[in-house]
C-alpha atoms as a PDB file:
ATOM      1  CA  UNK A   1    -116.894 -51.506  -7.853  1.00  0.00           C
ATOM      2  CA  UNK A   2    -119.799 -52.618  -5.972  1.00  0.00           C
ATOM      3  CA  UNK A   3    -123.146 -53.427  -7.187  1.00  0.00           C
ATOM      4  CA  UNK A   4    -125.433 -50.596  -8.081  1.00  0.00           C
ATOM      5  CA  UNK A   5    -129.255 -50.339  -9.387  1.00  0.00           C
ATOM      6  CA  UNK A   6    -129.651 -48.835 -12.841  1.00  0.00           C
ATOM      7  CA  UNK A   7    -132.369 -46.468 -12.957  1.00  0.00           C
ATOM      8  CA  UNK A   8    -133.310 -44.793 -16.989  1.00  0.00           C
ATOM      9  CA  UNK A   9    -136.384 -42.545 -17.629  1.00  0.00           C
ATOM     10  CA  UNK A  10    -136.642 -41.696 -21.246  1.00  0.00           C
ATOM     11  CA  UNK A  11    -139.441 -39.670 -23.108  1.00  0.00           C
ATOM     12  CA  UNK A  12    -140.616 -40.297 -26.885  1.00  0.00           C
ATOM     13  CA  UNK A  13    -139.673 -36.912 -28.228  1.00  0.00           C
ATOM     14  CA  UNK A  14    -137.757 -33.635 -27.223  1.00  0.00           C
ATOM     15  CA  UNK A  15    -141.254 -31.705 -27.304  1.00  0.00           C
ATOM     16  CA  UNK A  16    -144.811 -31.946 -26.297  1.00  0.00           C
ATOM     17  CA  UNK A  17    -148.289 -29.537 -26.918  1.00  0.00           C
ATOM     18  CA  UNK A  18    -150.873 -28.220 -24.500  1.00  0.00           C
ATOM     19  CA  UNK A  19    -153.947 -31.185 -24.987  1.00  0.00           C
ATOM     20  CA  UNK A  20    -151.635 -33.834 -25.987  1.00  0.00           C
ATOM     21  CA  UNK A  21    -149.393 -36.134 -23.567  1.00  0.00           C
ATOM     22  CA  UNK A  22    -146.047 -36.418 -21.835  1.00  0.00           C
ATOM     23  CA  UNK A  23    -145.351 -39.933 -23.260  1.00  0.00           C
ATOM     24  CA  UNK A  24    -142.096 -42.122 -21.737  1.00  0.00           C
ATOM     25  CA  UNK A  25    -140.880 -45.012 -19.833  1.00  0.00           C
ATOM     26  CA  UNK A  26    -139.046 -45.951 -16.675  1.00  0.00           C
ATOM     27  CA  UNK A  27    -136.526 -48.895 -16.256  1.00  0.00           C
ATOM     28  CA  UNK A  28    -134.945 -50.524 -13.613  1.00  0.00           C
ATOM     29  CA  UNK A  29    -132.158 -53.058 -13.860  1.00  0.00           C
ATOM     30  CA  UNK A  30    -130.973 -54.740 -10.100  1.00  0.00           C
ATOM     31  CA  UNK A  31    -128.061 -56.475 -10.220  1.00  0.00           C
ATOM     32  CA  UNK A  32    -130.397 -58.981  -7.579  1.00  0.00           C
ATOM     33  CA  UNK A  33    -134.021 -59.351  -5.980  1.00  0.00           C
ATOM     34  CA  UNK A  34    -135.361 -55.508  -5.769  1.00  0.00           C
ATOM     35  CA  UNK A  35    -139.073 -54.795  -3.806  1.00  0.00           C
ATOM     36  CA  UNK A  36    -139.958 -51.660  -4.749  1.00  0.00           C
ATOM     37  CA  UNK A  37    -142.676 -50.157  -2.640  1.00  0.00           C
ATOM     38  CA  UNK A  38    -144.190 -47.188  -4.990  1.00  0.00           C
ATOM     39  CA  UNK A  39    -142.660 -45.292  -7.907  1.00  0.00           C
ATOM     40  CA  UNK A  40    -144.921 -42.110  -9.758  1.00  0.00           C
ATOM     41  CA  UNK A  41    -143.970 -39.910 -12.256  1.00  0.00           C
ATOM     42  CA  UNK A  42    -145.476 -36.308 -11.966  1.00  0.00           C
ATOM     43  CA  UNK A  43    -145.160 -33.513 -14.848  1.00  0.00           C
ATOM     44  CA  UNK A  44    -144.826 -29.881 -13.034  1.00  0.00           C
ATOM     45  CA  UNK A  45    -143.592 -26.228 -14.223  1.00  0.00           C
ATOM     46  CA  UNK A  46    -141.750 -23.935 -12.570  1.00  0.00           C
ATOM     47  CA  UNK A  47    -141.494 -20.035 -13.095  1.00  0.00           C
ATOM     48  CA  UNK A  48    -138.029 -18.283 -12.679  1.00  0.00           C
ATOM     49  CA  UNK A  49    -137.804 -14.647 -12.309  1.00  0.00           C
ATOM     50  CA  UNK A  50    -134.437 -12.934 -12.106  1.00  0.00           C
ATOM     51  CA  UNK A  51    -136.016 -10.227  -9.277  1.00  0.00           C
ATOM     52  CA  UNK A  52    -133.226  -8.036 -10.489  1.00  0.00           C
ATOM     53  CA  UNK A  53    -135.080  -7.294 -13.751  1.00  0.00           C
ATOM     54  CA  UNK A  54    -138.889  -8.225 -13.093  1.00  0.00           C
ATOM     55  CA  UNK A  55    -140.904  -9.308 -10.536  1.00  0.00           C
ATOM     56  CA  UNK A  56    -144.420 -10.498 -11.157  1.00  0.00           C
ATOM     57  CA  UNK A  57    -147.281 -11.726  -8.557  1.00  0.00           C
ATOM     58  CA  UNK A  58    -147.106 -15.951  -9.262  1.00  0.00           C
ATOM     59  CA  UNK A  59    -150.671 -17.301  -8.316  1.00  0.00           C
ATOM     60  CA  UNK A  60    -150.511 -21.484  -8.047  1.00  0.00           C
ATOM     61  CA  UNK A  61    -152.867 -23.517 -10.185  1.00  0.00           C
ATOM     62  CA  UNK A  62    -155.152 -26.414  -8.294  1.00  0.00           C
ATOM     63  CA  UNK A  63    -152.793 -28.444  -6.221  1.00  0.00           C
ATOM     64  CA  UNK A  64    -153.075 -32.410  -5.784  1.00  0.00           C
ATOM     65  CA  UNK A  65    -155.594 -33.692  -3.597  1.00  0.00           C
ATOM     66  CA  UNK A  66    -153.446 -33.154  -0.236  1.00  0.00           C
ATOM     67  CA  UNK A  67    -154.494 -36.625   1.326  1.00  0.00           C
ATOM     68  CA  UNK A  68    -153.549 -38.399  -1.960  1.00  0.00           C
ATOM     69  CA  UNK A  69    -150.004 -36.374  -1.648  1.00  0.00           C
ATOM     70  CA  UNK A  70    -149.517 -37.198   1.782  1.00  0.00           C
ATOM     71  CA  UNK A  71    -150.403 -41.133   1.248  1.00  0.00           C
ATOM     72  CA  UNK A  72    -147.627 -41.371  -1.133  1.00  0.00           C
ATOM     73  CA  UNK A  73    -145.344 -38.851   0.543  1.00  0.00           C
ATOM     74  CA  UNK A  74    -144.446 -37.046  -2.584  1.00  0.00           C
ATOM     75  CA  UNK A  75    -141.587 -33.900  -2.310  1.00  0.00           C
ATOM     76  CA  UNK A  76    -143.677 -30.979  -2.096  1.00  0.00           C
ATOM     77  CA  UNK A  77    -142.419 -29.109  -5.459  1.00  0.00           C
ATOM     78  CA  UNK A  78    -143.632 -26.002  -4.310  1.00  0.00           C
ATOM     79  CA  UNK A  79    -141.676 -25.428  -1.726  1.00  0.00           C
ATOM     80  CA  UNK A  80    -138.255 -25.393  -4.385  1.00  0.00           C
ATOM     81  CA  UNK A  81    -136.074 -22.681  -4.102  1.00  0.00           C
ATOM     82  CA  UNK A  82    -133.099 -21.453  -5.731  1.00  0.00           C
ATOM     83  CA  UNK A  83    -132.577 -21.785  -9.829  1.00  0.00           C
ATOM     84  CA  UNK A  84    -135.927 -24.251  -9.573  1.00  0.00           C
ATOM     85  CA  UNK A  85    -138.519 -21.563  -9.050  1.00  0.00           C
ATOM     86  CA  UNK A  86    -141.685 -21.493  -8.047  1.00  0.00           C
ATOM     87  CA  UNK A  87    -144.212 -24.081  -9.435  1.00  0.00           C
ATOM     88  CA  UNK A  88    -147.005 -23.396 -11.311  1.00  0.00           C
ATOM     89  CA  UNK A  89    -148.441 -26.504 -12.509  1.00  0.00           C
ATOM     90  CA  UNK A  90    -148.466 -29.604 -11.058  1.00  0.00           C
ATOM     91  CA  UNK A  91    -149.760 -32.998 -13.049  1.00  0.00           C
ATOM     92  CA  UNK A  92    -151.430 -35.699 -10.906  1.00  0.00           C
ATOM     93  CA  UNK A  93    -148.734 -38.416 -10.293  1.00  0.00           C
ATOM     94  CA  UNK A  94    -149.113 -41.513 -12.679  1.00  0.00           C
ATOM     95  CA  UNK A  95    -148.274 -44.446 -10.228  1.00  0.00           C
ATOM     96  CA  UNK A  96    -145.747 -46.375 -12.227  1.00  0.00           C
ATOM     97  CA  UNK A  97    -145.283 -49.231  -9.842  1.00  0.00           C
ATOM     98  CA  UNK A  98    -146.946 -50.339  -6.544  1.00  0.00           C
ATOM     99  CA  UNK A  99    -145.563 -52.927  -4.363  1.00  0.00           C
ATOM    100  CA  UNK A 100    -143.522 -55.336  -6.637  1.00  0.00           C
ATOM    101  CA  UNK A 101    -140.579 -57.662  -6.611  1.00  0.00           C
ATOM    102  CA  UNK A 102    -138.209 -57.162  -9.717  1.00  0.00           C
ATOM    103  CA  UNK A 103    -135.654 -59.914 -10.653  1.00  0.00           C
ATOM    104  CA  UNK A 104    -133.608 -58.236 -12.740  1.00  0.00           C
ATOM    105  CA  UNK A 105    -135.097 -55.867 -14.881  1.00  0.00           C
ATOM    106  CA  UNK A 106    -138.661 -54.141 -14.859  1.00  0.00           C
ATOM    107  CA  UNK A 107    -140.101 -51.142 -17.565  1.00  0.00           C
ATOM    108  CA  UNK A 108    -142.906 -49.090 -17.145  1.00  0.00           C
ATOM    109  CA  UNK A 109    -144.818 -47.140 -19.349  1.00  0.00           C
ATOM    110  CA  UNK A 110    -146.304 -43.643 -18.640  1.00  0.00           C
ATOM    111  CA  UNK A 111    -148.313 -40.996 -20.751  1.00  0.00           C
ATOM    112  CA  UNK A 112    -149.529 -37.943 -18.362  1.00  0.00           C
ATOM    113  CA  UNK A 113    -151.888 -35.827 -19.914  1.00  0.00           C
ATOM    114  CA  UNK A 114    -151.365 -32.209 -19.960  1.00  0.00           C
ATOM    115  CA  UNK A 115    -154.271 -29.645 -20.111  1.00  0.00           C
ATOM    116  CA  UNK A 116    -155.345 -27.523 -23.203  1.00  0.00           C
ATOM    117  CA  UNK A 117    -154.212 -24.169 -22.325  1.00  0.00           C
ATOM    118  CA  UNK A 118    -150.935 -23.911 -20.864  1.00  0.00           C
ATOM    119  CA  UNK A 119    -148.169 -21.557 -20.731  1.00  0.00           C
ATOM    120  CA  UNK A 120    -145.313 -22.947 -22.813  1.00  0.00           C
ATOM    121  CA  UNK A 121    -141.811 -23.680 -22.189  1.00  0.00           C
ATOM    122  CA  UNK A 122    -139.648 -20.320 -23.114  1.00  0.00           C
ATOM    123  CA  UNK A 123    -136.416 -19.021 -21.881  1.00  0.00           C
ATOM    124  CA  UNK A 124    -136.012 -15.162 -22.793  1.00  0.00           C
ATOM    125  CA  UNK A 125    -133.039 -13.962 -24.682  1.00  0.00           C
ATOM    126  CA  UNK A 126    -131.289 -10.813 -23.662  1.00  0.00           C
ATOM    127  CA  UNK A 127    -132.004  -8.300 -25.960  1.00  0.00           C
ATOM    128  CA  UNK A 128    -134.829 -10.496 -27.686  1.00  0.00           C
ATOM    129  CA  UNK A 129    -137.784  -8.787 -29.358  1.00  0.00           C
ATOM    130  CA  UNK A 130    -140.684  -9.450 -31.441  1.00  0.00           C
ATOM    131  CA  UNK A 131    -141.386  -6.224 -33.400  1.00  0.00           C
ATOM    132  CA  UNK A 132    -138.857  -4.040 -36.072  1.00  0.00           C
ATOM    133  CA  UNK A 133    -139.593  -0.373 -36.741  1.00  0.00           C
ATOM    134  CA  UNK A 134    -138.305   1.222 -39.956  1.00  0.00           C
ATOM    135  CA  UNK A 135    -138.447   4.926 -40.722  1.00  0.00           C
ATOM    136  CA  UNK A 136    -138.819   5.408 -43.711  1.00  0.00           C
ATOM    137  CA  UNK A 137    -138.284   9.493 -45.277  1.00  0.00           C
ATOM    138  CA  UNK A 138    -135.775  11.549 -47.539  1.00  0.00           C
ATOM    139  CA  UNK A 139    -132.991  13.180 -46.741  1.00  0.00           C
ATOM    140  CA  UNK A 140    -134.414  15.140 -43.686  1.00  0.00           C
ATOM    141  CA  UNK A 141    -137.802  14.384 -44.089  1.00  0.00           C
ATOM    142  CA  UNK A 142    -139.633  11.962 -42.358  1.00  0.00           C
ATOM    143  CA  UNK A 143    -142.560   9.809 -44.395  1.00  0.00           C
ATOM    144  CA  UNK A 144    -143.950   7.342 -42.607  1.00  0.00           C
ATOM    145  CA  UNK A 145    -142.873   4.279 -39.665  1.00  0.00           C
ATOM    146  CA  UNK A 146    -143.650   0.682 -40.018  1.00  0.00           C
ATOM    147  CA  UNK A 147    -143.835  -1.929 -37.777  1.00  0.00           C
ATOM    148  CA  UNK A 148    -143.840  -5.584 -38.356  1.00  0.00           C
ATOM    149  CA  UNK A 149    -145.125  -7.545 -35.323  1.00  0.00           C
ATOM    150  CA  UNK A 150    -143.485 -10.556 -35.882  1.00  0.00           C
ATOM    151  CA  UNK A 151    -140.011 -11.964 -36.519  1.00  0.00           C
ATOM    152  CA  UNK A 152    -140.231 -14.576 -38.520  1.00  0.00           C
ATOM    153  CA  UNK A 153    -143.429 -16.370 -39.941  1.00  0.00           C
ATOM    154  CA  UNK A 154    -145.085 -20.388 -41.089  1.00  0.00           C
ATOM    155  CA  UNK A 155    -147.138 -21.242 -44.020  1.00  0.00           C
ATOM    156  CA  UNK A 156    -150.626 -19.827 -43.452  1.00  0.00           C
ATOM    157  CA  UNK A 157    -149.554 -16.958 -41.033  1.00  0.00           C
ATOM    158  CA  UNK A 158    -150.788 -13.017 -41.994  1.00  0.00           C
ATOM    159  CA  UNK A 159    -148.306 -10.605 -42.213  1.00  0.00           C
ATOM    160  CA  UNK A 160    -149.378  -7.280 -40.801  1.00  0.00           C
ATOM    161  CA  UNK A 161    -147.680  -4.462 -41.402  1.00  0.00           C
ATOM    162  CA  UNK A 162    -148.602  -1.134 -39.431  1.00  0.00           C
ATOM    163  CA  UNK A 163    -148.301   2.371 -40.973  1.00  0.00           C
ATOM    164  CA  UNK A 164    -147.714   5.508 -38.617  1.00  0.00           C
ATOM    165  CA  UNK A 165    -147.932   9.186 -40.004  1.00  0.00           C
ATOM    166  CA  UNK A 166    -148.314  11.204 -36.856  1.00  0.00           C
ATOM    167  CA  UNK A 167    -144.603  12.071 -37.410  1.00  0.00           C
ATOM    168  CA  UNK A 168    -144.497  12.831 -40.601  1.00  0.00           C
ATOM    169  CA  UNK A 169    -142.673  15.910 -42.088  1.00  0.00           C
ATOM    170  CA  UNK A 170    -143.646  15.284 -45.567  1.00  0.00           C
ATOM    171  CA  UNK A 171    -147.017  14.230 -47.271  1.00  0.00           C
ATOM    172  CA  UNK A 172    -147.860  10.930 -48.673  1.00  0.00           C
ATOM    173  CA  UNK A 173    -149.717  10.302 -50.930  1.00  0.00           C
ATOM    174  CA  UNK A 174    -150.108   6.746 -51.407  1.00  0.00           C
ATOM    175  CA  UNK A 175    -148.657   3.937 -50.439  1.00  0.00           C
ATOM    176  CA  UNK A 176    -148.930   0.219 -53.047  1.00  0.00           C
ATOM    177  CA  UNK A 177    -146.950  -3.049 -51.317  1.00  0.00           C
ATOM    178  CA  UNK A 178    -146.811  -6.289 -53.309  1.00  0.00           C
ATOM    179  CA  UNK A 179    -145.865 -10.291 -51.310  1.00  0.00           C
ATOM    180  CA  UNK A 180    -143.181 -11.114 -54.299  1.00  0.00           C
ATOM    181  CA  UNK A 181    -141.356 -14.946 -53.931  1.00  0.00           C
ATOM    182  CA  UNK A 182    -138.162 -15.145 -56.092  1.00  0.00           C
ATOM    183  CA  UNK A 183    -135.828 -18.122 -56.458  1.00  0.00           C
ATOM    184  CA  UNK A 184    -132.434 -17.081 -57.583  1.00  0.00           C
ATOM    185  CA  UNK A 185    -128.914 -18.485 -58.069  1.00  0.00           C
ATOM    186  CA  UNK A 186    -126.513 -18.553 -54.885  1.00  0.00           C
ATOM    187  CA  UNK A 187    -123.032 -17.453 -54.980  1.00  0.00           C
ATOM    188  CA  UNK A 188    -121.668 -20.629 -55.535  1.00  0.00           C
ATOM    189  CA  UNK A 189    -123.380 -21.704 -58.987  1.00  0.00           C
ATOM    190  CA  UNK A 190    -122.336 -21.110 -62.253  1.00  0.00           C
ATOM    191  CA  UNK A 191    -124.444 -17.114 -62.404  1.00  0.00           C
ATOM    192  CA  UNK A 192    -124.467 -15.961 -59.421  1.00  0.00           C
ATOM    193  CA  UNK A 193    -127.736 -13.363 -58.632  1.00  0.00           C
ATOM    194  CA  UNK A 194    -129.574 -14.452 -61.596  1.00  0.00           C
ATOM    195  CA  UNK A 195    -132.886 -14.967 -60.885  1.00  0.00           C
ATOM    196  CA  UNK A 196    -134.728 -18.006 -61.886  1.00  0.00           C
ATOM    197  CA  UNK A 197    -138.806 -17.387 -60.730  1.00  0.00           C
ATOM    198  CA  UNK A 198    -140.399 -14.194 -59.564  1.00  0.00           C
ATOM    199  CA  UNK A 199    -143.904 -14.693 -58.696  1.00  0.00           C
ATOM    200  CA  UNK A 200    -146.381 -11.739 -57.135  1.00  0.00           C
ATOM    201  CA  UNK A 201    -148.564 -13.541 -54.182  1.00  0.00           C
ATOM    202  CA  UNK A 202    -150.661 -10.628 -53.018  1.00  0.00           C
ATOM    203  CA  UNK A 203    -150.980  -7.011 -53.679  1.00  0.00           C
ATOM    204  CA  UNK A 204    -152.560  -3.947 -51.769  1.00  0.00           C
ATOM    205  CA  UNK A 205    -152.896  -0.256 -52.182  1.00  0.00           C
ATOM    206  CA  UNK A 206    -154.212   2.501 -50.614  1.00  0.00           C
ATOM    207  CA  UNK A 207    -154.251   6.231 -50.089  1.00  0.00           C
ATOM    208  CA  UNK A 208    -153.251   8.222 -47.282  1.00  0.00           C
ATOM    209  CA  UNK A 209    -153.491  11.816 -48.057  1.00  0.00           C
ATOM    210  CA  UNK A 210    -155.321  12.429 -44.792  1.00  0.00           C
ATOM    211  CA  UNK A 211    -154.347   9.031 -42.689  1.00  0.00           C
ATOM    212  CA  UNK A 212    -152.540   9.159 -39.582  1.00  0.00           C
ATOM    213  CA  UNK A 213    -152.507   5.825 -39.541  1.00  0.00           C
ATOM    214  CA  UNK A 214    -153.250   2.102 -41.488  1.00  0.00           C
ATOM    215  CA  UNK A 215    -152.481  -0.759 -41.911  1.00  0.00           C
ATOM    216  CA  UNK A 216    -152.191  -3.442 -44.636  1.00  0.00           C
ATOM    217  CA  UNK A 217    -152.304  -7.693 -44.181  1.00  0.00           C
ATOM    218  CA  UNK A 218    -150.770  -9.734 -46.663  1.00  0.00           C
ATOM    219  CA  UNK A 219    -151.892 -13.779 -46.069  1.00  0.00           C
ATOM    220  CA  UNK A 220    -149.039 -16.212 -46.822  1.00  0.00           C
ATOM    221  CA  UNK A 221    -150.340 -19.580 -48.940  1.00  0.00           C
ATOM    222  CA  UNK A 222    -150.525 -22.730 -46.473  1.00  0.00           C
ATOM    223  CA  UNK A 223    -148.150 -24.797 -49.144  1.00  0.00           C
ATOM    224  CA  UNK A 224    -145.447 -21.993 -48.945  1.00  0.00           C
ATOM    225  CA  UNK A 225    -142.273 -23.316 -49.309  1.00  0.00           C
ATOM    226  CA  UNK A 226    -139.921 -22.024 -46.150  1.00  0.00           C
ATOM    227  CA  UNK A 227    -137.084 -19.374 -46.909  1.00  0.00           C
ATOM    228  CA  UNK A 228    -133.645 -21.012 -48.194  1.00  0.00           C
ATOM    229  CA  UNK A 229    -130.945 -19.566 -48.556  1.00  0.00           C
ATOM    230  CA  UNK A 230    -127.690 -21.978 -49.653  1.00  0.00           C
ATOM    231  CA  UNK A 231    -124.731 -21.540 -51.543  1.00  0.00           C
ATOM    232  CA  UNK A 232    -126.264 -22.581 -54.750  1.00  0.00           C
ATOM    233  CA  UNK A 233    -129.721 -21.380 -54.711  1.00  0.00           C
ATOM    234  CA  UNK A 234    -132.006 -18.733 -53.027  1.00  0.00           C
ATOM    235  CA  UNK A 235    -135.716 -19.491 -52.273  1.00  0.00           C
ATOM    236  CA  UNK A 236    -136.779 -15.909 -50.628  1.00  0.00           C
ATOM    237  CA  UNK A 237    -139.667 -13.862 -49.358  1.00  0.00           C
ATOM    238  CA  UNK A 238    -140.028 -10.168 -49.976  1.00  0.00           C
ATOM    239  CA  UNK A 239    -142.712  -7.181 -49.101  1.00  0.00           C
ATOM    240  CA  UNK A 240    -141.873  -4.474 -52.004  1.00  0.00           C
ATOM    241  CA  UNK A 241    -143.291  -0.898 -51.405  1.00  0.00           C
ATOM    242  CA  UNK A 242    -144.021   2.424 -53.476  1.00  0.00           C
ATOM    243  CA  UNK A 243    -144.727   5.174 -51.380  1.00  0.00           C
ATOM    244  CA  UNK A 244    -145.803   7.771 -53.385  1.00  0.00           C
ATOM    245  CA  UNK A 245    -144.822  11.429 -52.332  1.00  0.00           C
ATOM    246  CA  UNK A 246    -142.864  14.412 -53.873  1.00  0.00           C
ATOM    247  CA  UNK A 247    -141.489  11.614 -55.529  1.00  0.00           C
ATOM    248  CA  UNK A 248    -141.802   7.882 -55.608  1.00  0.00           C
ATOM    249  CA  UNK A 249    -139.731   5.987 -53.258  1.00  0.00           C
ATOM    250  CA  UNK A 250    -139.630   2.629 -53.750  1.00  0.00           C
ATOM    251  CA  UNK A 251    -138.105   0.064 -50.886  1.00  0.00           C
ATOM    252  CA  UNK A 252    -138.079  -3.785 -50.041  1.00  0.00           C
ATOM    253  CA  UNK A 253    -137.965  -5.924 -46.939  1.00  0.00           C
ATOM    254  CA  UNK A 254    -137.353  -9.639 -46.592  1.00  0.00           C
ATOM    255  CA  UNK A 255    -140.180 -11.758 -44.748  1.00  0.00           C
ATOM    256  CA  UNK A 256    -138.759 -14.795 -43.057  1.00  0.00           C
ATOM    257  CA  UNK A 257    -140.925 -17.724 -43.373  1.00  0.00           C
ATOM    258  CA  UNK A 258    -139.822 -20.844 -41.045  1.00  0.00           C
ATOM    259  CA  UNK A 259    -141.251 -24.093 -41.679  1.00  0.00           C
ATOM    260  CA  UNK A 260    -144.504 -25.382 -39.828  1.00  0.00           C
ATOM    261  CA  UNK A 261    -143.949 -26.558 -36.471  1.00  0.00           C
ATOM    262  CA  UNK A 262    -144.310 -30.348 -36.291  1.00  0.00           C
ATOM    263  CA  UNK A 263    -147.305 -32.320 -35.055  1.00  0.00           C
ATOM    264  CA  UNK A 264    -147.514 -33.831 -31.801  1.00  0.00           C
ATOM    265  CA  UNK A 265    -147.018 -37.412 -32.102  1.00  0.00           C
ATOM    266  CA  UNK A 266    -148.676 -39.846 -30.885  1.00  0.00           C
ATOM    267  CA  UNK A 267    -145.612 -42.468 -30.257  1.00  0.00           C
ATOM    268  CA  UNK A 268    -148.459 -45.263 -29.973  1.00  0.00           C
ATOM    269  CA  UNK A 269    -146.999 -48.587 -30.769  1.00  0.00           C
ATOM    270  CA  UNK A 270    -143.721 -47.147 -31.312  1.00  0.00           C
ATOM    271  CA  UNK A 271    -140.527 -49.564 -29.777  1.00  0.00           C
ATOM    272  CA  UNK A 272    -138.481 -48.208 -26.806  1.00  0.00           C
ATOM    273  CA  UNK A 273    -135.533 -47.888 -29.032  1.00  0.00           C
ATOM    274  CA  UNK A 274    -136.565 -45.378 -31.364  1.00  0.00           C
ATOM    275  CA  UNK A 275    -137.259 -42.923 -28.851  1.00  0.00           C
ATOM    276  CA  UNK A 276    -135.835 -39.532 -29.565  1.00  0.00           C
ATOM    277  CA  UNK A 277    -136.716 -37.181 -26.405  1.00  0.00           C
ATOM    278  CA  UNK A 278    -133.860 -36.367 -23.397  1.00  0.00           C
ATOM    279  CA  UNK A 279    -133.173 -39.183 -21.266  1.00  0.00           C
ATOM    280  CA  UNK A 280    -131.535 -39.267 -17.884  1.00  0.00           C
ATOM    281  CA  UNK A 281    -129.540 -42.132 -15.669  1.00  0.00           C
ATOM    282  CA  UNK A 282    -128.807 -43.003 -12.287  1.00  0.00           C
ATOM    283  CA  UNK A 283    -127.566 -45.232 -10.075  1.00  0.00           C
ATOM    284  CA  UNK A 284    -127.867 -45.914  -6.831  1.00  0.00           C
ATOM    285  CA  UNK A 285    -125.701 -48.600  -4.924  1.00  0.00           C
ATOM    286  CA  UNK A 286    -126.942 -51.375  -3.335  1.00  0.00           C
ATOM    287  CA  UNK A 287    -126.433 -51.953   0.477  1.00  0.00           C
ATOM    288  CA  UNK A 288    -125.641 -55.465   1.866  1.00  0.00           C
ATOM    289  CA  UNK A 289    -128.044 -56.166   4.622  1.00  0.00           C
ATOM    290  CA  UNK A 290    -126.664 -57.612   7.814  1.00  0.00           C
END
């Protein structure tokens, strides 16, 4: 096998946030003397529409300045096609190395600042969505529709609920919802179902003799301690309502709560080897000059 230069970029963590910074490092083992001329690293995004399902007008942020481009002769991302995309942001490169002999092994480090507002990473699931609907009525008659706006929620987040009478076949008279948090036992324990803690968070009522439609907001504490749900023990989130009618119907939904999404790190001072994000190698092989 014949000599070959070892190229690895890796980056602190798996994730970044708009106003913080793309942090990493470059290195470059040569089996012999290596001049490298320039190396930059550049953070751009790309938008990929299937033009089967969607199309949508794609306006470019500010490119580079095009003489500073052109003097380091840069691929010109934009012009991608195929699975790629089209970009939509573009970083200014961070020159990594300019003009420099490397013995045997050289690392650089990089941290390219992203901007405070910008459109996040996301890849859409078939058949994804971010509201539920449930009817609620008896036997034939309709009562009221609720929608939840959200899937799942953190610590701190509001959950709105939305009421809708305009289909209503059947009067209401009032409607009283209550946040409850219960901890129970899990199938596997020694009493299954039994439950341990029931606690009421918040509580709302209102009526709706005349309402077409309302809504109620129940705030979730900032300390709230994330859904579980395990073998042994059940930590769980539930919105209870009475809707009061001909009769009183009473009904229950669970409200996923997910914990808090993790601080950006700042990775300063932190050693090469404990870095956690995707990394990527290549080699290229190393012509003998005649």
């Amino acid at each position: 096998m014949g000599e070959s230069v070892r190229i690895e970029a890796r980056l602190t963590c798996a994730y970044f946030h708009a106003g913080g910074a793309v942090r990493g490092y470059v290195k470059i083992d040569s089996p012999r003397h290596l001049y490298i001329e320039w190396g930059v690293a550049q953070v751009h995004g790309h938008l990929c529409v299937d033009s089967n399902v969607l199309t949508v007008p794609v306006v470019p942020v500010a490119a580079m300045d095009e003489s500073f481009m052109k003097s380091l002769n840069l691929p010109d991302v934009k012009t991608f096609s195929g699975p790629t995309g089209i970009c939509i942001y573009q970083s200014k490169p961070t020159v990594l190395y300019s003009e420099i002999d490397v013995e045997h092994s050289t690392t650089s480090h990089f941290a390219i600042g992203l901007p405070p507002s910008m459109c996040p990473s996301f890849k859409e699931r078939v058949g994804g969505t971010h509201t539920r609907h449930y009817t609620i009525g008896q036997a034939a008659c309709h009562l009221v529709q609720l929608t939840f706006f959200k899937q799942t929620y953190m610590p701190g987040d509001v959950v709105l609920v939305a009421f809708d009478f305009t289909g209503a076949t059947q009067p209401c008279a009032s409607i009283s919802a209550s946040l409850v948090v219960s901890e129970s036992l899990g199938a596997l324990s020694l009493d299954p179902g039994r439950a341990v803690h029931t606690h009421t968070l918040q509580t709302a009522a209102e009526l709706t003799d005349d309402a077409l439609h309302t809504h109620m907001r129940f705030a979730l504490p900032v300390d709230a301690t994330p859904t579980i749900d395990t073998d042994v023990v059940r930590h769980e989130y539930v919105l209870a309502f009475e809707f009061e009618s001909t009769e009183r119907l009473r009904w229950q939904v669970p409200v996923q709560v997910v914990p808090p999404i993790v601080p950006d790190p700042s990775h300063f001072n932190v050693p090469d080897e404990v870095y956690q994000g995707p990394s990527r190698v290549r080699k290229l092989a190393v012509l003998n000059s005649l």
